[in-house]
PDB file of N, CA and C in Angstrom:
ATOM      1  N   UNK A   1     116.935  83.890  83.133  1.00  0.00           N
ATOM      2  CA  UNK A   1     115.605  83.402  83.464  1.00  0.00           C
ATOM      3  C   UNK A   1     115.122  83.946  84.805  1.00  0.00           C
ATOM      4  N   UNK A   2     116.043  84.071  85.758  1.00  0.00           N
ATOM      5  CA  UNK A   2     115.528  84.811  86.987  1.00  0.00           C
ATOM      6  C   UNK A   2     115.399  85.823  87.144  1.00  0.00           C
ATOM      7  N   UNK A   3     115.175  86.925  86.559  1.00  0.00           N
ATOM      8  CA  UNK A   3     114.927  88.476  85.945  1.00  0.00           C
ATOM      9  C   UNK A   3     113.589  88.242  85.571  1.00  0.00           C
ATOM     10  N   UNK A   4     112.870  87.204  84.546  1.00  0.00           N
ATOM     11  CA  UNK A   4     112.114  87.229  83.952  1.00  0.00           C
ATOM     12  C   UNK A   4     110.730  86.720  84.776  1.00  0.00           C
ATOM     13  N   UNK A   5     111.670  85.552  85.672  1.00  0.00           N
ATOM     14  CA  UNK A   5     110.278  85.469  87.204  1.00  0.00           C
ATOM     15  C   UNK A   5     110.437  86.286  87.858  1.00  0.00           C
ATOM     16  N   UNK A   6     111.021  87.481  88.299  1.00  0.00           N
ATOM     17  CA  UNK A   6     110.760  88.410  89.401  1.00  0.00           C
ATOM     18  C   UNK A   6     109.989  89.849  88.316  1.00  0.00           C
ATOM     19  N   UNK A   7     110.568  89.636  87.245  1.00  0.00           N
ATOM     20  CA  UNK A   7     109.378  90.852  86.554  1.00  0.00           C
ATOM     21  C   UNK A   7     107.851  90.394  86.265  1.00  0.00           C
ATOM     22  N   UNK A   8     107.348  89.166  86.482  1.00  0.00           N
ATOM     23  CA  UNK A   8     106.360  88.993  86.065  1.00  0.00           C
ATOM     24  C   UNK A   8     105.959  88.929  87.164  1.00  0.00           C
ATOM     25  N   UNK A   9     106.704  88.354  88.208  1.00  0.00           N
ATOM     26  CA  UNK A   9     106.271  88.458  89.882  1.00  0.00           C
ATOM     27  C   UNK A   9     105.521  90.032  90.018  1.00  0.00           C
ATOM     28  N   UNK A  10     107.021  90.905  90.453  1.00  0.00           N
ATOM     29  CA  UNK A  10     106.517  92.483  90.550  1.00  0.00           C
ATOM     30  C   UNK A  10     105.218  92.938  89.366  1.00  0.00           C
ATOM     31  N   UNK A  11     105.433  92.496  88.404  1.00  0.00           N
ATOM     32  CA  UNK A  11     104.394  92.943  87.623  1.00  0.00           C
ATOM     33  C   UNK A  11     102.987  92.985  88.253  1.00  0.00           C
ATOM     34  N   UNK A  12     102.666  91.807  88.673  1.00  0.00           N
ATOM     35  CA  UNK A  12     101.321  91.053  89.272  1.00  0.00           C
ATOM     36  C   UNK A  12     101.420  92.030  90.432  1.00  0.00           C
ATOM     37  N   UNK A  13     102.607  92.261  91.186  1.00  0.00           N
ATOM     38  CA  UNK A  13     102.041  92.911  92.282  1.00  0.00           C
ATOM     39  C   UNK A  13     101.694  94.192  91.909  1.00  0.00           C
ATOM     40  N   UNK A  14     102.240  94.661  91.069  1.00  0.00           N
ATOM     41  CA  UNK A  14     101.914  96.095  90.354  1.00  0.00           C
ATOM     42  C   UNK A  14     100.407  96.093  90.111  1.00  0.00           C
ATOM     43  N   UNK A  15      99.772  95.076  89.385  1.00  0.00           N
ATOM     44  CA  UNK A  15      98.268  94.459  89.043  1.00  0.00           C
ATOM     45  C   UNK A  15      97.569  95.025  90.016  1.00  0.00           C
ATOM     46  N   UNK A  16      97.854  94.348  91.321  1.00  0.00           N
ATOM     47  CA  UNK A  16      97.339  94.544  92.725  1.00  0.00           C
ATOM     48  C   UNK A  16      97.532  95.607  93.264  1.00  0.00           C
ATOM     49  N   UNK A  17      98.469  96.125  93.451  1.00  0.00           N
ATOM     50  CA  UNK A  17      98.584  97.496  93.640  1.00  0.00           C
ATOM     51  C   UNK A  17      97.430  98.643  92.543  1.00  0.00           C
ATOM     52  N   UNK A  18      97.401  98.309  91.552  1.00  0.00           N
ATOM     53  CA  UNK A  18      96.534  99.246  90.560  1.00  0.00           C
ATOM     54  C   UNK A  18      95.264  99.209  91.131  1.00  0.00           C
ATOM     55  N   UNK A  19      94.706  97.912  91.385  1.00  0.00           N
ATOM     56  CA  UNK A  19      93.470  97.364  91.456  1.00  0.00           C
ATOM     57  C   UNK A  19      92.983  98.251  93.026  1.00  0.00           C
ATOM     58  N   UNK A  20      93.601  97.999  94.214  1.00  0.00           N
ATOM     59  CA  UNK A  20      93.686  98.773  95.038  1.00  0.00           C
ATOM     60  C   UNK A  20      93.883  99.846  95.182  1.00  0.00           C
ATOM     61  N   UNK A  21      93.944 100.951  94.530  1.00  0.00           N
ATOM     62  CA  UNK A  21      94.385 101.910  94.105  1.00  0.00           C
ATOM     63  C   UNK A  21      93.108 103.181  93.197  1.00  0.00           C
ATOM     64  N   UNK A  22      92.128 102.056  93.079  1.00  0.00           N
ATOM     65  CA  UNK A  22      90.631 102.660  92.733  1.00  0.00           C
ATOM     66  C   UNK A  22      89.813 102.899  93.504  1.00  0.00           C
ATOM     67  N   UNK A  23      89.085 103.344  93.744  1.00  0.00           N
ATOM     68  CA  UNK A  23      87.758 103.851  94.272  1.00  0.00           C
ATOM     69  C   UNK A  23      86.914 102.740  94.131  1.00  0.00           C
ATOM     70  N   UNK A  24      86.516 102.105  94.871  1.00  0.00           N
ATOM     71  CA  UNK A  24      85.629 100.983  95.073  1.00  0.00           C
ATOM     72  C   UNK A  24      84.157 101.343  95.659  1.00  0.00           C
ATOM     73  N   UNK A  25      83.111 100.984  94.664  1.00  0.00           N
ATOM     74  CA  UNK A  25      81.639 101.474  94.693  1.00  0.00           C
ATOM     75  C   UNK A  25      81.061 101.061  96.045  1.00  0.00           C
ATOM     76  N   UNK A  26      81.623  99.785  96.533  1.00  0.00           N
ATOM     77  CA  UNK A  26      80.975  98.962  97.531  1.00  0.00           C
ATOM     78  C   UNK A  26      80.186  97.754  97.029  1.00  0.00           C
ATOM     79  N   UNK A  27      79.613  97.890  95.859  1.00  0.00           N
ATOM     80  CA  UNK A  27      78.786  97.026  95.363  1.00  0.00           C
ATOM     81  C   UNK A  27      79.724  95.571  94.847  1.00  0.00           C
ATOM     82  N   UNK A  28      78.899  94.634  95.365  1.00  0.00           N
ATOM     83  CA  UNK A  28      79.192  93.218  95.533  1.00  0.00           C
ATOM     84  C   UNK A  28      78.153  92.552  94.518  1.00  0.00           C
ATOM     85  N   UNK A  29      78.874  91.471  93.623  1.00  0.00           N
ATOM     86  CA  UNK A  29      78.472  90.304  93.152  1.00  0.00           C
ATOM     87  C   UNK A  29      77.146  88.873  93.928  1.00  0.00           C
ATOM     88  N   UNK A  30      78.715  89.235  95.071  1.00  0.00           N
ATOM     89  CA  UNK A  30      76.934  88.106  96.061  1.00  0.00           C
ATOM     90  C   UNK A  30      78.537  88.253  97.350  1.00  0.00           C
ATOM     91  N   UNK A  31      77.156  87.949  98.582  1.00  0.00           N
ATOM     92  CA  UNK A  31      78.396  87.938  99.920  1.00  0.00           C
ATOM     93  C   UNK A  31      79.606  87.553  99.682  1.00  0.00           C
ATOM     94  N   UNK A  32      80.572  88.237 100.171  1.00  0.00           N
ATOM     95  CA  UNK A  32      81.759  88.212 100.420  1.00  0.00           C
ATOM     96  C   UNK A  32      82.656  88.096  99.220  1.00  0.00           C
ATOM     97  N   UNK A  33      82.571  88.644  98.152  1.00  0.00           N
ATOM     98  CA  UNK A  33      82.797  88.496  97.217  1.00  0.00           C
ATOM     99  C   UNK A  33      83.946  89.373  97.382  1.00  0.00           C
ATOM    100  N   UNK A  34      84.465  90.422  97.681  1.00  0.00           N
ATOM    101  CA  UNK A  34      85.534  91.165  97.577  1.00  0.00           C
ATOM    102  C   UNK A  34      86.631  90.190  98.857  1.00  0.00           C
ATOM    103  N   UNK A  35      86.443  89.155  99.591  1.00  0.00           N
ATOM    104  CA  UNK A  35      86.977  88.501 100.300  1.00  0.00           C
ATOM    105  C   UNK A  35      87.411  87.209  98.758  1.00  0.00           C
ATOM    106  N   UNK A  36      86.510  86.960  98.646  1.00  0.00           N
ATOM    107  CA  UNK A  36      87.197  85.812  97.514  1.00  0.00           C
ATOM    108  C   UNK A  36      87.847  86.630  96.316  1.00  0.00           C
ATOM    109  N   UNK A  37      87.654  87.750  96.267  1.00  0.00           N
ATOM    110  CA  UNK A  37      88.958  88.500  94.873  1.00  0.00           C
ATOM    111  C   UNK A  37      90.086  88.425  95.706  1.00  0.00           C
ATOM    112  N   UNK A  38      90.084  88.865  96.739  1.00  0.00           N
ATOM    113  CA  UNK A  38      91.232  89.244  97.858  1.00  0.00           C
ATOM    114  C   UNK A  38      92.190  87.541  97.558  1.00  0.00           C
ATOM    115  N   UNK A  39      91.135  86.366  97.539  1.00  0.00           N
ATOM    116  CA  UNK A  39      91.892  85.474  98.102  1.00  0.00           C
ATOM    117  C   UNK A  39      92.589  84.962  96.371  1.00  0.00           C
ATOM    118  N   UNK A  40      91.791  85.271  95.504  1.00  0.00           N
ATOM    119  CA  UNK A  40      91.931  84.909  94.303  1.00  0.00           C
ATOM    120  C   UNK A  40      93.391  85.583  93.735  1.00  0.00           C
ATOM    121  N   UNK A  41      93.322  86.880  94.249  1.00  0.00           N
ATOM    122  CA  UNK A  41      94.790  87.499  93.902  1.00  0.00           C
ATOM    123  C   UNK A  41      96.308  87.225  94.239  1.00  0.00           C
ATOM    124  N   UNK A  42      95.703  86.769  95.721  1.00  0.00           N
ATOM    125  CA  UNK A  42      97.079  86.776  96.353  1.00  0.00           C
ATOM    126  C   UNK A  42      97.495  85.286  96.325  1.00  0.00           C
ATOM    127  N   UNK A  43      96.415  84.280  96.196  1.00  0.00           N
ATOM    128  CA  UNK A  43      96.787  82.876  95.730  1.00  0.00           C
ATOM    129  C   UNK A  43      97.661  82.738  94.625  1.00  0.00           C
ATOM    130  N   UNK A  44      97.515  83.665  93.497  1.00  0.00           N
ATOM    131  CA  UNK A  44      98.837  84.581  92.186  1.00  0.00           C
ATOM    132  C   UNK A  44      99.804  84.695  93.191  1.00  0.00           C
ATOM    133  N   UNK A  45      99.745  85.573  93.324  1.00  0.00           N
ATOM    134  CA  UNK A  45     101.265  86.223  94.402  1.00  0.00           C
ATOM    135  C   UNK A  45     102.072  85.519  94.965  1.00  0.00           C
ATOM    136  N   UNK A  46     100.829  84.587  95.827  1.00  0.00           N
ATOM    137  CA  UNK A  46     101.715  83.781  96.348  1.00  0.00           C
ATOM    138  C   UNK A  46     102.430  82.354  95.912  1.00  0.00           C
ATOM    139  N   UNK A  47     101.531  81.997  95.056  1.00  0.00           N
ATOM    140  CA  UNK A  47     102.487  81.069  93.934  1.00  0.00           C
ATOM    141  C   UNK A  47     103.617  81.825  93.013  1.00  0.00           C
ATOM    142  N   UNK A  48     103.304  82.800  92.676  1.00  0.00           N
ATOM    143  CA  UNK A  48     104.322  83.367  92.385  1.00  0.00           C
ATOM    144  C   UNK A  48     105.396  83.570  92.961  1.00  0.00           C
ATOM    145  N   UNK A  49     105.431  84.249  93.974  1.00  0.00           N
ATOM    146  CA  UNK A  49     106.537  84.249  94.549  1.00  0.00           C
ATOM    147  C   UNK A  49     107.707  83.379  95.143  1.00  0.00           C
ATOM    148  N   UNK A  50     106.723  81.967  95.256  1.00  0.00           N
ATOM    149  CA  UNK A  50     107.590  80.531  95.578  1.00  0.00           C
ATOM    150  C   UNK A  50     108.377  80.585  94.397  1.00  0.00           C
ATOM    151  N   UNK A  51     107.402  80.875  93.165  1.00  0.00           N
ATOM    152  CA  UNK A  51     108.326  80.543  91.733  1.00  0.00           C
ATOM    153  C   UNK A  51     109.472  81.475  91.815  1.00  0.00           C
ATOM    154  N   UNK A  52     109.319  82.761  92.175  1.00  0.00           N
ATOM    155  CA  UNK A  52     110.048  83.571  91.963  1.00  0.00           C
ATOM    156  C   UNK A  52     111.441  83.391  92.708  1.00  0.00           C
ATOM    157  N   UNK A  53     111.123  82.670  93.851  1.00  0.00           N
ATOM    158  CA  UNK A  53     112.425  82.173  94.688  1.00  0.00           C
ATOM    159  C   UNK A  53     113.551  81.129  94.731  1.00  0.00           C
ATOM    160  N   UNK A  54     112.692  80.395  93.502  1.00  0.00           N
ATOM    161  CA  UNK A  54     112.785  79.291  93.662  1.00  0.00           C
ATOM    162  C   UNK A  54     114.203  79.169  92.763  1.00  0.00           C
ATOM    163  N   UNK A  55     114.127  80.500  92.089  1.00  0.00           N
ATOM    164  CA  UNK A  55     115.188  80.582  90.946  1.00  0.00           C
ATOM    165  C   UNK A  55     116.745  81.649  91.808  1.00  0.00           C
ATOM    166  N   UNK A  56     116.505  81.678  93.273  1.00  0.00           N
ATOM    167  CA  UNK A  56     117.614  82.282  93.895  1.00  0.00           C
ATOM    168  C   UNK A  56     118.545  81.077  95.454  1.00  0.00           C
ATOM    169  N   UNK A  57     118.868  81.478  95.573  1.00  0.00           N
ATOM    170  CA  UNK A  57     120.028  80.627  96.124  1.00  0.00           C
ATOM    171  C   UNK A  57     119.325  79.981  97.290  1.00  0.00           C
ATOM    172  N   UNK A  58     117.589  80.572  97.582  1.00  0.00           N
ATOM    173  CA  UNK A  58     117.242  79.621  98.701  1.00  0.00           C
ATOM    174  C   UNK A  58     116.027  78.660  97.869  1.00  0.00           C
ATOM    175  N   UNK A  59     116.725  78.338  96.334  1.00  0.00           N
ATOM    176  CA  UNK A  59     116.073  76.859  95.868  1.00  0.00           C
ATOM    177  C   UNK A  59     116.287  75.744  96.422  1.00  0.00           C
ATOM    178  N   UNK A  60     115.582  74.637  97.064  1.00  0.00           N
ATOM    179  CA  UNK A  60     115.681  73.694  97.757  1.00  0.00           C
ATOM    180  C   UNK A  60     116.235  73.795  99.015  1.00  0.00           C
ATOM    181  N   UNK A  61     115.780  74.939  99.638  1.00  0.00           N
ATOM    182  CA  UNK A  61     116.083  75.280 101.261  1.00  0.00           C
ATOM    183  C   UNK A  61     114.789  74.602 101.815  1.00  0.00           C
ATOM    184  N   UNK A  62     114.743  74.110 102.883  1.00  0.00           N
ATOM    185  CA  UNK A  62     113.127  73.854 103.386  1.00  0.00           C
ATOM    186  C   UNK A  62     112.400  74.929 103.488  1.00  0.00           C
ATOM    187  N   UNK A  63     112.965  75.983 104.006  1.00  0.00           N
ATOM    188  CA  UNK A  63     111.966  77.321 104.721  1.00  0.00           C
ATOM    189  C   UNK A  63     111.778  78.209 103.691  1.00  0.00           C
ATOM    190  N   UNK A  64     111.858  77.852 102.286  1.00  0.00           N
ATOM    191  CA  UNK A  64     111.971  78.225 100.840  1.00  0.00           C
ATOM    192  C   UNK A  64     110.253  79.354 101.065  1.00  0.00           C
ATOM    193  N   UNK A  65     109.072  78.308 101.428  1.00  0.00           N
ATOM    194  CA  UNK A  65     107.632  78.225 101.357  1.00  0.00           C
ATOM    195  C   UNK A  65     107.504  79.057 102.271  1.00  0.00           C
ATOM    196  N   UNK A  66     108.281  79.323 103.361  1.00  0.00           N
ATOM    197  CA  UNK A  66     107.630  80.295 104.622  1.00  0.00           C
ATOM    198  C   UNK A  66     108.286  81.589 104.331  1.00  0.00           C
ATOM    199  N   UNK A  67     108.857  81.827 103.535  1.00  0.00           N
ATOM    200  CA  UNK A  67     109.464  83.156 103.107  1.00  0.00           C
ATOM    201  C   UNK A  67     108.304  83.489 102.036  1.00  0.00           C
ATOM    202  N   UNK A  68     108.322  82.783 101.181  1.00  0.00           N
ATOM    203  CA  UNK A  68     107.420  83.438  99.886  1.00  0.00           C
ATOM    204  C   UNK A  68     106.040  83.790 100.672  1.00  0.00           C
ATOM    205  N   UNK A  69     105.593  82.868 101.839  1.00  0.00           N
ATOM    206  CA  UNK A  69     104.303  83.804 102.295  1.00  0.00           C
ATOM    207  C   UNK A  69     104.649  84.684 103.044  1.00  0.00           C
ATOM    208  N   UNK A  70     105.844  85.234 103.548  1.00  0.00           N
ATOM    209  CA  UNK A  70     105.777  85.927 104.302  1.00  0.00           C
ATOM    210  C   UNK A  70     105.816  87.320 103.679  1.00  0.00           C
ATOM    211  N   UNK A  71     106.498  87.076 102.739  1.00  0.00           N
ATOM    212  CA  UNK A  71     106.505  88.101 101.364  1.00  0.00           C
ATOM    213  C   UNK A  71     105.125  88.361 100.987  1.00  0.00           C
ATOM    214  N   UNK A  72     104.561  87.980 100.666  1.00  0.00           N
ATOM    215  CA  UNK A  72     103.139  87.806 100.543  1.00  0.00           C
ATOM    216  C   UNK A  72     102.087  88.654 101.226  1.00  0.00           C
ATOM    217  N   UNK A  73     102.359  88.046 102.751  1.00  0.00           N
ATOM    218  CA  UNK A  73     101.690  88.403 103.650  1.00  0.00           C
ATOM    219  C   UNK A  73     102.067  89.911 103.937  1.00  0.00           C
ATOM    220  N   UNK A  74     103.062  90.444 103.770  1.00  0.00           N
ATOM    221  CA  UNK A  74     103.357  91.435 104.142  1.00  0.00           C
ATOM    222  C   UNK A  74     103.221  92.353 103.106  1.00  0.00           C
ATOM    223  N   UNK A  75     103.430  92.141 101.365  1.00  0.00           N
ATOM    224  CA  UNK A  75     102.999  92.596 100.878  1.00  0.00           C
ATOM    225  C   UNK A  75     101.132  93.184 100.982  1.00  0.00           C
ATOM    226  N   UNK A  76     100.510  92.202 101.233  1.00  0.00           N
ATOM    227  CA  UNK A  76      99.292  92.332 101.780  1.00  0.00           C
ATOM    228  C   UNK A  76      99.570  93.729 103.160  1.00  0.00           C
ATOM    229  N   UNK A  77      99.990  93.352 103.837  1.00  0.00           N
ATOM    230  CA  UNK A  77      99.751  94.496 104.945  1.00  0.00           C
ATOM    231  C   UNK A  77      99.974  95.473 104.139  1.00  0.00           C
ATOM    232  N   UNK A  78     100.840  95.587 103.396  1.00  0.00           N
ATOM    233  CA  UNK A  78     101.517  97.363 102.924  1.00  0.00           C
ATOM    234  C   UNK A  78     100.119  97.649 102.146  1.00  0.00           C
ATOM    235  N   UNK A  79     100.055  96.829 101.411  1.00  0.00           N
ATOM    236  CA  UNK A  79      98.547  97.194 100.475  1.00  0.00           C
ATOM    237  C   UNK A  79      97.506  97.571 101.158  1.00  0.00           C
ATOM    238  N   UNK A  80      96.942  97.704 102.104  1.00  0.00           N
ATOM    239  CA  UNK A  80      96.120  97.660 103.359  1.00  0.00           C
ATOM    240  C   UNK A  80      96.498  98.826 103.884  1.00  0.00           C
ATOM    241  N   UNK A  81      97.134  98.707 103.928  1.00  0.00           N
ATOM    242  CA  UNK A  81      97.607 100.234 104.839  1.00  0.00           C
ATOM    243  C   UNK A  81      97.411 101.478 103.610  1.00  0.00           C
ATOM    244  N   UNK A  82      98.281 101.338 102.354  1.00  0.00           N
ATOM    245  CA  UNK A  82      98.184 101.980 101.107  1.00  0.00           C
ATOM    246  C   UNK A  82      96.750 102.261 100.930  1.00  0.00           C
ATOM    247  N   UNK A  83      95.337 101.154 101.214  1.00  0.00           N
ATOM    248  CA  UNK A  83      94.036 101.951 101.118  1.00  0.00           C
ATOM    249  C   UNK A  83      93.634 102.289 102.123  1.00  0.00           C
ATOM    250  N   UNK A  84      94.100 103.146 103.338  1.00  0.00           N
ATOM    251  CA  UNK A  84      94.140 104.289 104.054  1.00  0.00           C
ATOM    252  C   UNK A  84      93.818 105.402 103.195  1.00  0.00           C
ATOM    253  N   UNK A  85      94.658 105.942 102.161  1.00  0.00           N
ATOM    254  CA  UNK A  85      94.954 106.679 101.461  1.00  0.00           C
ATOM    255  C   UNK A  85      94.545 106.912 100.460  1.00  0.00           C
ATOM    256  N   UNK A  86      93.481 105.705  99.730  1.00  0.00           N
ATOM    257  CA  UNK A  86      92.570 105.648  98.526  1.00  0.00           C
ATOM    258  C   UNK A  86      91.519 106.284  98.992  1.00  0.00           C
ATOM    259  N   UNK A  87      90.605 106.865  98.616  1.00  0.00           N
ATOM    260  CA  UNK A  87      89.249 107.314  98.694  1.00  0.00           C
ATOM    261  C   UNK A  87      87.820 106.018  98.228  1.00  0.00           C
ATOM    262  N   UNK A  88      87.574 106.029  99.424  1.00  0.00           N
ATOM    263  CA  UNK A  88      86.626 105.312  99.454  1.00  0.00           C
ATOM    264  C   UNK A  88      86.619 103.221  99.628  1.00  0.00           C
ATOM    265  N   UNK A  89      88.020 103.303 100.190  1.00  0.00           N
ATOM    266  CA  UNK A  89      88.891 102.204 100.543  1.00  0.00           C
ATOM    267  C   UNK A  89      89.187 102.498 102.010  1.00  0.00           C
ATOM    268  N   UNK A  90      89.528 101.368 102.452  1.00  0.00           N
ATOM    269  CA  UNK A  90      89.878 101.433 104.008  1.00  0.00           C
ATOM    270  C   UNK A  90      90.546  99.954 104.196  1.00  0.00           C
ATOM    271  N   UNK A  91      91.336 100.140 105.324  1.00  0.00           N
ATOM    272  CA  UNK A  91      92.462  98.971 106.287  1.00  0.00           C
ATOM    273  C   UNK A  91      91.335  97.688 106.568  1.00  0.00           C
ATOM    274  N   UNK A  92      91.427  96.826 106.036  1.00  0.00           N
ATOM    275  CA  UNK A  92      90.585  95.851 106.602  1.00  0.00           C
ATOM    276  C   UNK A  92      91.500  94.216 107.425  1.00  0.00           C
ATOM    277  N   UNK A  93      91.197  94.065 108.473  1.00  0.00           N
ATOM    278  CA  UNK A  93      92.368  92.676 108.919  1.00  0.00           C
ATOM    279  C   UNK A  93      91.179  91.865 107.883  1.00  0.00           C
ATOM    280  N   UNK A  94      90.469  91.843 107.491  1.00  0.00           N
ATOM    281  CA  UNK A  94      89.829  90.161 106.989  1.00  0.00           C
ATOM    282  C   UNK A  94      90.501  90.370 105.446  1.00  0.00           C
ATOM    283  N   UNK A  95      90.332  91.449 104.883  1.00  0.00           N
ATOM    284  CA  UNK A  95      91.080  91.045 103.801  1.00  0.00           C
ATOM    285  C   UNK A  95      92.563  90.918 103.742  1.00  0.00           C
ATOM    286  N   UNK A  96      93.047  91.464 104.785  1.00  0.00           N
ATOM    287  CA  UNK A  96      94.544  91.088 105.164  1.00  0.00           C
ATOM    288  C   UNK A  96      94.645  89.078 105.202  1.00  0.00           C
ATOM    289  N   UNK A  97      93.724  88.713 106.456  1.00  0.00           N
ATOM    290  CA  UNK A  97      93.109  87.330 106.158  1.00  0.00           C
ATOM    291  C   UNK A  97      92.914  86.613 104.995  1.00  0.00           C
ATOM    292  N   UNK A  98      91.854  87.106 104.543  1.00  0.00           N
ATOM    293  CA  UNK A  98      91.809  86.720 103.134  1.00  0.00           C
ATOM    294  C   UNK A  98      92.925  86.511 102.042  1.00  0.00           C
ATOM    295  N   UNK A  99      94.035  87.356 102.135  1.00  0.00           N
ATOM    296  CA  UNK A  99      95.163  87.647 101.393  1.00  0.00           C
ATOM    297  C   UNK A  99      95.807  86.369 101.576  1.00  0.00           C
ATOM    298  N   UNK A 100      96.164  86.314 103.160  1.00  0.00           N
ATOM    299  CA  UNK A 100      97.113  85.263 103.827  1.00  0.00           C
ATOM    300  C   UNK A 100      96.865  83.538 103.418  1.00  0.00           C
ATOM    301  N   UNK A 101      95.244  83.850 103.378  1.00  0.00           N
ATOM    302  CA  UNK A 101      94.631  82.673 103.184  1.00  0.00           C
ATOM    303  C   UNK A 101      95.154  81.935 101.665  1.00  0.00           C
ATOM    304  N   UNK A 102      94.545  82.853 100.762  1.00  0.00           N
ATOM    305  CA  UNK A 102      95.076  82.940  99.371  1.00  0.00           C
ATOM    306  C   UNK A 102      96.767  82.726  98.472  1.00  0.00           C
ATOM    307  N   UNK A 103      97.520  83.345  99.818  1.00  0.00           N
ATOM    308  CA  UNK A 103      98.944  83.049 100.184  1.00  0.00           C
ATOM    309  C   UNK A 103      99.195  82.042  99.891  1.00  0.00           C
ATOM    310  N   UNK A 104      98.505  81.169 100.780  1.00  0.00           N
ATOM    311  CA  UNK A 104      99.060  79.822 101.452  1.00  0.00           C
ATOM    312  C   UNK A 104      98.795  79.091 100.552  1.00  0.00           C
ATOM    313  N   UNK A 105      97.076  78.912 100.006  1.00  0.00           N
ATOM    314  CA  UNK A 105      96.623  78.081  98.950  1.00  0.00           C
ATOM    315  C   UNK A 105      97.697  78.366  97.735  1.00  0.00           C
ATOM    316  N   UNK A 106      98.383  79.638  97.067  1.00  0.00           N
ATOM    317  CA  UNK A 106      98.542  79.626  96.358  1.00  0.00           C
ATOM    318  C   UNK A 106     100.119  78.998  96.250  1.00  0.00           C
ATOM    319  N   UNK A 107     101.093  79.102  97.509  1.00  0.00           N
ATOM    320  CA  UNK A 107     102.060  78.383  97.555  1.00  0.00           C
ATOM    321  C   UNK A 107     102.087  76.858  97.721  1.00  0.00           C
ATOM    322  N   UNK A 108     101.348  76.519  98.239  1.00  0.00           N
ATOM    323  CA  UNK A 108     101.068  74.889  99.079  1.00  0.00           C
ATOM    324  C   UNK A 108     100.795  74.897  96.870  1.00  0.00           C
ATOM    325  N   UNK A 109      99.961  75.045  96.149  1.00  0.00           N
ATOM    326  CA  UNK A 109     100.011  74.588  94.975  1.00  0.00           C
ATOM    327  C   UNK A 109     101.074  74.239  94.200  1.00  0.00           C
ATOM    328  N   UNK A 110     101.555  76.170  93.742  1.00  0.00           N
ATOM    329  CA  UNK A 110     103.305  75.990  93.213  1.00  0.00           C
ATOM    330  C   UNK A 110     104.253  74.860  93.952  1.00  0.00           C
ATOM    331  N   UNK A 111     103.952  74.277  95.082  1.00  0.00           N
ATOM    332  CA  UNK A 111     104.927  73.789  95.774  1.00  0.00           C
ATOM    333  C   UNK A 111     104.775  72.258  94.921  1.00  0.00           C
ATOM    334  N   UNK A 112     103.654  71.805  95.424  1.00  0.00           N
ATOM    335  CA  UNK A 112     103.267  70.860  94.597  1.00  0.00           C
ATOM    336  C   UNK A 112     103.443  70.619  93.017  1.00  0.00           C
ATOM    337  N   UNK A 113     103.040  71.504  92.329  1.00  0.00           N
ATOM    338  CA  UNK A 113     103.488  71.316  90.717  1.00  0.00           C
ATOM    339  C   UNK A 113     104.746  71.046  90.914  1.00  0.00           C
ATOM    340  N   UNK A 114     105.667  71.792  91.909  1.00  0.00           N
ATOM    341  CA  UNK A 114     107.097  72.262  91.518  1.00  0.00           C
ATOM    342  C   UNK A 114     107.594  70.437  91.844  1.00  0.00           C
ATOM    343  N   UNK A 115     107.185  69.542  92.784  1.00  0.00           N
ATOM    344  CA  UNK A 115     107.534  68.513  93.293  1.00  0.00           C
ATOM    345  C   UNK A 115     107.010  67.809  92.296  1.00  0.00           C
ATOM    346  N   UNK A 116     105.577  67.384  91.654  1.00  0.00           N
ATOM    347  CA  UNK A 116     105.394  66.516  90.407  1.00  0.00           C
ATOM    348  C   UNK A 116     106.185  66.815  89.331  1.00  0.00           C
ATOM    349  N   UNK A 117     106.461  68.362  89.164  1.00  0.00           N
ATOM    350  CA  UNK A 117     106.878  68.425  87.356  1.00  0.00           C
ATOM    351  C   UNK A 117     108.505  68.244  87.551  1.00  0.00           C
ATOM    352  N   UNK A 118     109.128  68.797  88.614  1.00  0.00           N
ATOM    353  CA  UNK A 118     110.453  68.719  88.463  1.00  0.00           C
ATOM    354  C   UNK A 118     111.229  67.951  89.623  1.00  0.00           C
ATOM    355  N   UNK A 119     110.294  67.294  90.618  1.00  0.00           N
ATOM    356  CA  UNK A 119     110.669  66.273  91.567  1.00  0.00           C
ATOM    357  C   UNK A 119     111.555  67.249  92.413  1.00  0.00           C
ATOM    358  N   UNK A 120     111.452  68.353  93.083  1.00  0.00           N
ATOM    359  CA  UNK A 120     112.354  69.426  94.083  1.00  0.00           C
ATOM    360  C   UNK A 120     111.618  69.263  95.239  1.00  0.00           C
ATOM    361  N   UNK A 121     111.901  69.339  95.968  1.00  0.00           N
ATOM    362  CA  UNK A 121     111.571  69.312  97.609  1.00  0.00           C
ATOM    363  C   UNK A 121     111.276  70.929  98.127  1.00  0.00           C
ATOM    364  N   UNK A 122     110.175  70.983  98.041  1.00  0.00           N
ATOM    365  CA  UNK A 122     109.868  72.338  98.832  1.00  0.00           C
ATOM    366  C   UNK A 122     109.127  71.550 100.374  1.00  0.00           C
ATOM    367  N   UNK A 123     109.545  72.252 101.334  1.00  0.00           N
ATOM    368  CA  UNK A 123     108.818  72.015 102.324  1.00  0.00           C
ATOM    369  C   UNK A 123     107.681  72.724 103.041  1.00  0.00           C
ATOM    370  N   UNK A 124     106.165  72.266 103.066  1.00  0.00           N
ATOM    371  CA  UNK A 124     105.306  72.962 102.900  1.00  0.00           C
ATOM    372  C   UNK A 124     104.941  73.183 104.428  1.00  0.00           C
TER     373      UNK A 124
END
């Protein structure tokens, strides 16, 4: 079973990685809209990745939650840096922000399901 959360984990980041990885028109939905995809993605990621941990030997560690964002978060930087190198993409700290933000919301959630559905102690 823990093969099967870290491939669907990496998968998603693969997602993100693809997605970043295009040529982006510039054109926006309505303000700040590429800030709320940013946050929408990595809120995935980063629930994911609690899940993904949750199935290795630091299950029911307290500092379980500050690893998976940090994973997160840093995944975010590499991605950021990676659209250096895209055409017509560039390094932005707010969507780095945005990412982090999305991070957090998305672990502080998993953390929660993980404490109603299976009563585990993550510390948020």
């Amino acid at each position: 079973m823990k093969w099967i959360r870290w491939t669907i984990t990496l998968a998603y980041a693969g997602f993100i990685f693809y997605l970043s990885s295009r040529t982006w028109s510039g054109a926006s939905l309505f303000p700040f809209s590429d800030k709320v995809f940013h946050l929408i993605l990595y809120f995935g990621l980063g629930g994911l990745t609690l899940w993904a941990l949750r199935m290795t030997k630091l299950r029911g560690k307290t500092h379980i939650a500050y690893i998976a964002f940090v994973c997160a978060v840093l995944y975010g930087l590499s991605d950021e840096i990676h659209q250096l190198f895209v055409p017509g993409r560039e390094f932005s700290i707010m969507d780095l922000l945005a990412d982090a933000v999305g991070a957090a919301l998305g672990i502080f959630v998993a953390a929660k399901i993980a404490i109603t559905t299976k009563g585990q102690k993550v510390l948020i």
